[in-house]
Protein backbone atom coordinates (compact mmCIF):
# COMPACT_ATOMS: atom_id res chain seq x y z
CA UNK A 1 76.12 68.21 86.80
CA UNK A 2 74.26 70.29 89.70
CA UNK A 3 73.92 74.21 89.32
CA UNK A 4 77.01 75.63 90.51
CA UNK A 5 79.31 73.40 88.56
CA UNK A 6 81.46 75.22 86.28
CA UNK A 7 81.82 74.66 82.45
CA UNK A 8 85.48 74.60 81.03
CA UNK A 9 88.51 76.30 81.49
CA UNK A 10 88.26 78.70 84.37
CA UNK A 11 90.42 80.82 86.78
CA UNK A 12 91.17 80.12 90.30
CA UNK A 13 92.84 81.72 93.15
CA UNK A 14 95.62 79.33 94.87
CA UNK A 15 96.47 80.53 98.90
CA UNK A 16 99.98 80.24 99.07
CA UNK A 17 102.69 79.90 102.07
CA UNK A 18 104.06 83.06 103.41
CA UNK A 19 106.73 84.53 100.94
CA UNK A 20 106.48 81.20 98.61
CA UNK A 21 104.69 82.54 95.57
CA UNK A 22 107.21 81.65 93.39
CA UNK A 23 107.94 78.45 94.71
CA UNK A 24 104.49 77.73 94.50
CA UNK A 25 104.31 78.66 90.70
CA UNK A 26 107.39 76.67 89.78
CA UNK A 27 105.88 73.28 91.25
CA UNK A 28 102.49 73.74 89.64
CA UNK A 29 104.13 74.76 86.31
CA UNK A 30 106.64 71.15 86.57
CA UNK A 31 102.80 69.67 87.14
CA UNK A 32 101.90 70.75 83.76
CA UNK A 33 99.13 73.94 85.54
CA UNK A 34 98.54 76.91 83.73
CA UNK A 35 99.72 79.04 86.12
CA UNK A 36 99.57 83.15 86.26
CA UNK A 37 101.68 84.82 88.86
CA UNK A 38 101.20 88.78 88.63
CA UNK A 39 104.28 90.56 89.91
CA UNK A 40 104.73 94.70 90.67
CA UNK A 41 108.05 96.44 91.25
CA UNK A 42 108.39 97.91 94.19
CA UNK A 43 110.55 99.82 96.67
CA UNK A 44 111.97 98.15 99.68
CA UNK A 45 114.09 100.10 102.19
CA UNK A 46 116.78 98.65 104.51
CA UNK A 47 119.67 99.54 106.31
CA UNK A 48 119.23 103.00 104.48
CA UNK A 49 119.28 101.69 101.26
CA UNK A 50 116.64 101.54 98.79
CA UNK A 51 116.89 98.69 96.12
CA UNK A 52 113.69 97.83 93.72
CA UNK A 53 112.02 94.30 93.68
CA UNK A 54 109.75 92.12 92.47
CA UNK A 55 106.62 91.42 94.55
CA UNK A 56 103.14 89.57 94.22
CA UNK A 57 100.71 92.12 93.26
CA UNK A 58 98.61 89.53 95.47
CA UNK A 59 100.41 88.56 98.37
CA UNK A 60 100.03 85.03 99.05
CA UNK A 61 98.03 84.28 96.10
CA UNK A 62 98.63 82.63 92.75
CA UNK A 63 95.82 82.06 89.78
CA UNK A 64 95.57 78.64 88.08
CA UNK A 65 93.46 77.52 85.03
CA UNK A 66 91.31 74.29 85.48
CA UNK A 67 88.84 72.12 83.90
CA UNK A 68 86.95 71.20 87.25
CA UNK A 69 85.39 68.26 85.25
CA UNK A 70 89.09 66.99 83.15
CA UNK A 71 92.21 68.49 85.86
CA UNK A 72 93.40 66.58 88.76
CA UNK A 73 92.70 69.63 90.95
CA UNK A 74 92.72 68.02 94.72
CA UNK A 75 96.55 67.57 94.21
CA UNK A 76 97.15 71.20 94.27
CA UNK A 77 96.52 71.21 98.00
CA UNK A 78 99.36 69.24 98.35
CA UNK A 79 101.96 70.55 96.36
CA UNK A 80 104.97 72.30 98.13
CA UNK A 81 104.66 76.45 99.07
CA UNK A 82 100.99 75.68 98.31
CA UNK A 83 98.46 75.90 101.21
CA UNK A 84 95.23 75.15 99.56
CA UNK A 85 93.13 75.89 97.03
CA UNK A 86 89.99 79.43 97.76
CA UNK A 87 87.18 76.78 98.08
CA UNK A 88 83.62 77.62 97.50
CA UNK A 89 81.87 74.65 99.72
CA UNK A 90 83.20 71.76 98.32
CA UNK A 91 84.45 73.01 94.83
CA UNK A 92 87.05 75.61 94.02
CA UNK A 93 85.68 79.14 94.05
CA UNK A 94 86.21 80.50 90.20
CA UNK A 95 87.33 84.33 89.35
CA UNK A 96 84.54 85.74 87.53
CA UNK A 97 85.81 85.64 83.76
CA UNK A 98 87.68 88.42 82.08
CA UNK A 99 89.69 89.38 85.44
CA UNK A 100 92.79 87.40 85.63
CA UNK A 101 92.76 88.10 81.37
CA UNK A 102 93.29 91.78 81.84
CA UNK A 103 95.70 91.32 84.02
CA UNK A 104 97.75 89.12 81.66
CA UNK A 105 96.81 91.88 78.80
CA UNK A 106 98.28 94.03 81.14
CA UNK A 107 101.69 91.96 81.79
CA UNK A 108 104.83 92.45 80.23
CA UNK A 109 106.73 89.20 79.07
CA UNK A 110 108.53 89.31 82.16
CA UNK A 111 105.37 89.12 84.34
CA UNK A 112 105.50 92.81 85.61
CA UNK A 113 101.89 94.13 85.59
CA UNK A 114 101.84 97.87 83.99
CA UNK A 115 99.35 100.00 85.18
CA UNK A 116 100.81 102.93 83.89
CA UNK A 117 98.92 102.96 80.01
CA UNK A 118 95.32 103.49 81.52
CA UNK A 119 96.60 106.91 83.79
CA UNK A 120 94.60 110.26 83.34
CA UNK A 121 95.06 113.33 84.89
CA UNK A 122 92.04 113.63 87.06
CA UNK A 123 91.70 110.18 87.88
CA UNK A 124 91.77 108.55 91.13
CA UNK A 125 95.07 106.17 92.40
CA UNK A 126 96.33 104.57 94.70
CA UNK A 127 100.18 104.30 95.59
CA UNK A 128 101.08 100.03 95.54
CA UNK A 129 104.78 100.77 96.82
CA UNK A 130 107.44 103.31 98.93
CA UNK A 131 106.52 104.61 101.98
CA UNK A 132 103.15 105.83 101.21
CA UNK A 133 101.63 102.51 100.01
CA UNK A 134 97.94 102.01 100.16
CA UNK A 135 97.24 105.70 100.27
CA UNK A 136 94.49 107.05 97.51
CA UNK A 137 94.79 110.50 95.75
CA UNK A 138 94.44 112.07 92.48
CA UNK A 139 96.39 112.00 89.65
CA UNK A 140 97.68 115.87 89.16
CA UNK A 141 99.84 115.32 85.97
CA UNK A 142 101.87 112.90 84.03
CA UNK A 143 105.08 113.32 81.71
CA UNK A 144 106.73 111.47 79.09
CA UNK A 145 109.21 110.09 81.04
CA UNK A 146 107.14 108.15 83.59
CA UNK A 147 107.25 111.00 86.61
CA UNK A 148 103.72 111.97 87.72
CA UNK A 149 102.16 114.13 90.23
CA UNK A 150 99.52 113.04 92.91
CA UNK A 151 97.67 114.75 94.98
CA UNK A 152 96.82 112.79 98.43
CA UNK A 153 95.14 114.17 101.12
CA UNK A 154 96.72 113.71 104.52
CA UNK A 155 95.43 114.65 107.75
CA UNK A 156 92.92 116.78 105.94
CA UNK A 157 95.45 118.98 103.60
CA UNK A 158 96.10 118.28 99.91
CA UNK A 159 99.86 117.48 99.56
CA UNK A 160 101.44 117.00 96.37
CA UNK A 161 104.04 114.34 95.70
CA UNK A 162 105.90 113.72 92.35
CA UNK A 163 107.23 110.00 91.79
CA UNK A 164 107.15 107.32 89.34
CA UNK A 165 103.68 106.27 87.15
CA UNK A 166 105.39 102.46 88.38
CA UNK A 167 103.90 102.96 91.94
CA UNK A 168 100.62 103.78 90.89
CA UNK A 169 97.83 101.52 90.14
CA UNK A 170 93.44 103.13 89.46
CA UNK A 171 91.81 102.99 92.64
């Protein structure tokens, strides 16, 4: 064993096709992988319509557990909606531990991640879905019923906006 081998089970990232996530997870699952596929809800608009679905919190990623010195890894690269495995020289780069496990402490049992337990008033978000995606603000208030209010600064004013605690993840 040489220095940067790693010891036992460990977490790592899988690149996937474009828009093949799932199809990506379903092969590597049927090849007996522990796979981990973390999915947010989101809000897609088209033809004037808004409908909520289920997206990769990662897009174009996956997470799979291996023993680098038992699992068959190599295969992965060849498995179909799978483009390769995030290589670190000439082994699979690892996720540093205790990621990828709170973010399965943070998944329902149908794989939606749920951000919404951790939100403060005060603290610092960002929006993950709608038409203001990616933006960063501050969390204003929250209710009971899952509506909250950020404040985001655009074009150097403070706006508020009022939506669901769903769209928000801590920045």
């Amino acid at each position: 064993m040489t220095k940067g081998d790693v010891v036992g089970k460990r977490w790592f990232a899988v690149r996937t096709q474009p828009n093949r996530e799932q199809r990506a997870k379903h092969q590597l699952d049927r090849q007996q992988f522990r796979t981990f596929l973390p999915l947010i809800e989101k809000s897609v608009c088209h033809a004037r319509k808004i409908r909520q679905v289920r997206s990769a919190l990662f897009p174009g990623y996956l997470f799979v557990e291996l023993d680098l010195s038992k699992d068959q890894w190599r295969c992965i690269n060849s498995t179909y909606g799978v483009s390769c495995l995030v290589m670190a020289g000439e082994r699979p780069a690892f996720i540093p531990a205790g990621v990828i496990e709170l973010i399965i402490e943070l998944s329902k049992s149908n794989g939606l991640v749920d951000f919404t337990p951790d939100l403060q008033p005060g603290m610092s978000v960002q929006m993950v879905s709608g038409p203001l995606s990616g933006l960063i603000g501050r969390l204003n208030r929250c209710d009971a019923r899952g509506r909250v209010e950020v404040l985001l600064e655009v074009m150097g004013q403070e706006i508020r906006v009022t939506s669901s605690a769903k769209v928000l993840m801590p920045a």
